[in-house]
Protein backbone atom coordinates (compact mmCIF):
# COMPACT_ATOMS: atom_id res chain seq x y z
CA UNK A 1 -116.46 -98.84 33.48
CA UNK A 2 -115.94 -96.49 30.91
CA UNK A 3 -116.65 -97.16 27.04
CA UNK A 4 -114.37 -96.52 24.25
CA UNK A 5 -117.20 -93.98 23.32
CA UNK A 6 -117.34 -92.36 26.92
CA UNK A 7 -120.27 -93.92 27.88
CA UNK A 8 -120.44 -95.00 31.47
CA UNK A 9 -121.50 -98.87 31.34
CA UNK A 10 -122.08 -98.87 35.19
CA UNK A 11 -124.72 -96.28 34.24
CA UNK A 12 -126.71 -98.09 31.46
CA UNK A 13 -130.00 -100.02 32.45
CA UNK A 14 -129.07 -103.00 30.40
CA UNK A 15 -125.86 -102.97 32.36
CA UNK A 16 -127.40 -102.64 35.60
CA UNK A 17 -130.37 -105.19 35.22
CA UNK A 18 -127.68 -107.71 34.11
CA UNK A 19 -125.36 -107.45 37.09
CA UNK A 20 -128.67 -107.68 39.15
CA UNK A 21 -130.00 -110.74 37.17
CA UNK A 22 -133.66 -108.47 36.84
CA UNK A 23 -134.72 -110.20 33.71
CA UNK A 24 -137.92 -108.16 34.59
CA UNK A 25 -135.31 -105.05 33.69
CA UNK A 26 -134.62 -106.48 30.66
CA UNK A 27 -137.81 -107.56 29.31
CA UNK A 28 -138.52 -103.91 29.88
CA UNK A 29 -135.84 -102.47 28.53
CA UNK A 30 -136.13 -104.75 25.27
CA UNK A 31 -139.94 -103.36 24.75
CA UNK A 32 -138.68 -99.76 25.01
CA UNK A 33 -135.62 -100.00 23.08
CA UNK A 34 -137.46 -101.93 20.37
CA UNK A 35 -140.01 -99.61 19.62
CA UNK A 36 -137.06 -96.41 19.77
CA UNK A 37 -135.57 -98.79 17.17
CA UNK A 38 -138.85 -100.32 15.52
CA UNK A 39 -137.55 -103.84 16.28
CA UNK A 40 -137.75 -107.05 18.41
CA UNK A 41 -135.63 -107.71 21.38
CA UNK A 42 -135.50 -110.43 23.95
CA UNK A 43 -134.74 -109.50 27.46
CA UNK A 44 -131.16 -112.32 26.40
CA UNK A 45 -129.94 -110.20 23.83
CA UNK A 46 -129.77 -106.93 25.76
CA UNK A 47 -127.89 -108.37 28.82
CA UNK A 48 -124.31 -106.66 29.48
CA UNK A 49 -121.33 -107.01 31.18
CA UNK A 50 -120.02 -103.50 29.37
CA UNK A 51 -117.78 -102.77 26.66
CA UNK A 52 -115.05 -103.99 27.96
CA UNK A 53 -116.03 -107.54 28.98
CA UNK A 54 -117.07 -110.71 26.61
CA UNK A 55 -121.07 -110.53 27.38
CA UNK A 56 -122.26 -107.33 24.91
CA UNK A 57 -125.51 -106.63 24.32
CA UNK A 58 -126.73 -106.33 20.46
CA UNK A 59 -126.26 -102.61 20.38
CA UNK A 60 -122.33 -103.42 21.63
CA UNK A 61 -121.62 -106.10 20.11
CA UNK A 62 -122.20 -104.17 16.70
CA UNK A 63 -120.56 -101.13 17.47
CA UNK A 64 -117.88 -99.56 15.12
CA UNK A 65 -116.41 -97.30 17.88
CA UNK A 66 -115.84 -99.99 20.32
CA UNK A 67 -114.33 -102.45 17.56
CA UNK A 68 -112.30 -99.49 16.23
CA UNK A 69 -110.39 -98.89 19.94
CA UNK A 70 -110.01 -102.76 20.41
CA UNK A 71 -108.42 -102.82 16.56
CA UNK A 72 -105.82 -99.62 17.87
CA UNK A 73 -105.44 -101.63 21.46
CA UNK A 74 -107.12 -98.30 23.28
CA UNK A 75 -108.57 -98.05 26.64
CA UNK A 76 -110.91 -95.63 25.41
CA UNK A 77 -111.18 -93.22 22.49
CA UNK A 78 -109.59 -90.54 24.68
CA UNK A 79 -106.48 -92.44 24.31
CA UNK A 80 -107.06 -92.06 20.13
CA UNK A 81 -104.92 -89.47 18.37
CA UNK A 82 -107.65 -88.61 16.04
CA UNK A 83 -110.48 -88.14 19.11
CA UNK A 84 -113.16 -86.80 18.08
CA UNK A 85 -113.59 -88.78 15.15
CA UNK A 86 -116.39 -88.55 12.93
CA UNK A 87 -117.08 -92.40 13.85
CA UNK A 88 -117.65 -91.48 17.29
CA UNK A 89 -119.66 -88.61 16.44
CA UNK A 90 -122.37 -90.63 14.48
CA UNK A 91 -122.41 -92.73 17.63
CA UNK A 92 -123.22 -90.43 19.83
CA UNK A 93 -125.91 -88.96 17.28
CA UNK A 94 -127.38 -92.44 17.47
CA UNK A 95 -128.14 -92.77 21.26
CA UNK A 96 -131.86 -92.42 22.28
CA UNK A 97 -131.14 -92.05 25.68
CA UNK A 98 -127.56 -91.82 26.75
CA UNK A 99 -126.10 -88.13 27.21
CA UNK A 100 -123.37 -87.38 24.39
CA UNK A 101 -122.52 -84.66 26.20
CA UNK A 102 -121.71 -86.61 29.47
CA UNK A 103 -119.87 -89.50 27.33
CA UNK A 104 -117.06 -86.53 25.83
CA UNK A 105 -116.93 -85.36 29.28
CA UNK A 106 -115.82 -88.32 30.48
CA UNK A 107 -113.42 -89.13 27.88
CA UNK A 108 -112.27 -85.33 27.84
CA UNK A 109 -111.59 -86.07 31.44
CA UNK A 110 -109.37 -89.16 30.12
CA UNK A 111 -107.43 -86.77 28.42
């Protein structure tokens, strides 16, 4: 269940309120991440099967790193001859809550 950024999906709340069909979760999680993000979210558009499956969530579905390792047919950006990128760096300078840190551990792990 790992990213192409390193991020554990198995981890993530929208991930986990999705496989548990807690639309409670997500109604949650889409009034906290909207105001980290000074937008609107409905519980739908956060749900998640992670990065690697066809159901994204907004923030996924958008994301440059994960269309970057699909375009270069990577597992993961550990699997990238120019890891760490810059790309993935402004990534993980964008997460509110998720641990950089733990995301290049796991891909440095990958390695």
């Amino acid at each position: 269940m790992i990213a192409f950024c390193g991020l554990d999906c198995s981890q993530c709340d929208a991930y986990k309120a999705t496989a548990a069909n807690d639309m409670e979760a997500l109604a949650e999680l889409a009034r906290r991440w909207g105001q980290q993000e000074e937008s609107h979210y409905t519980p739908e558009a956060l749900a998640c099967g992670g990065c690697h499956s066809d159901k994204l969530n907004v923030y996924c579905e958008k994301c440059a790193v994960r269309e970057c390792g699909k375009d270069r047919d990577h597992k993961t950006c550990a699997d990238c001859g120019d890891y760490v990128c810059d790309r993935l760096e402004d990534e993980w300078k964008s997460w509110h809550e998720a641990s950089w840190e733990q995301a290049k551990d796991n891909l440095d792990k990958m390695r």
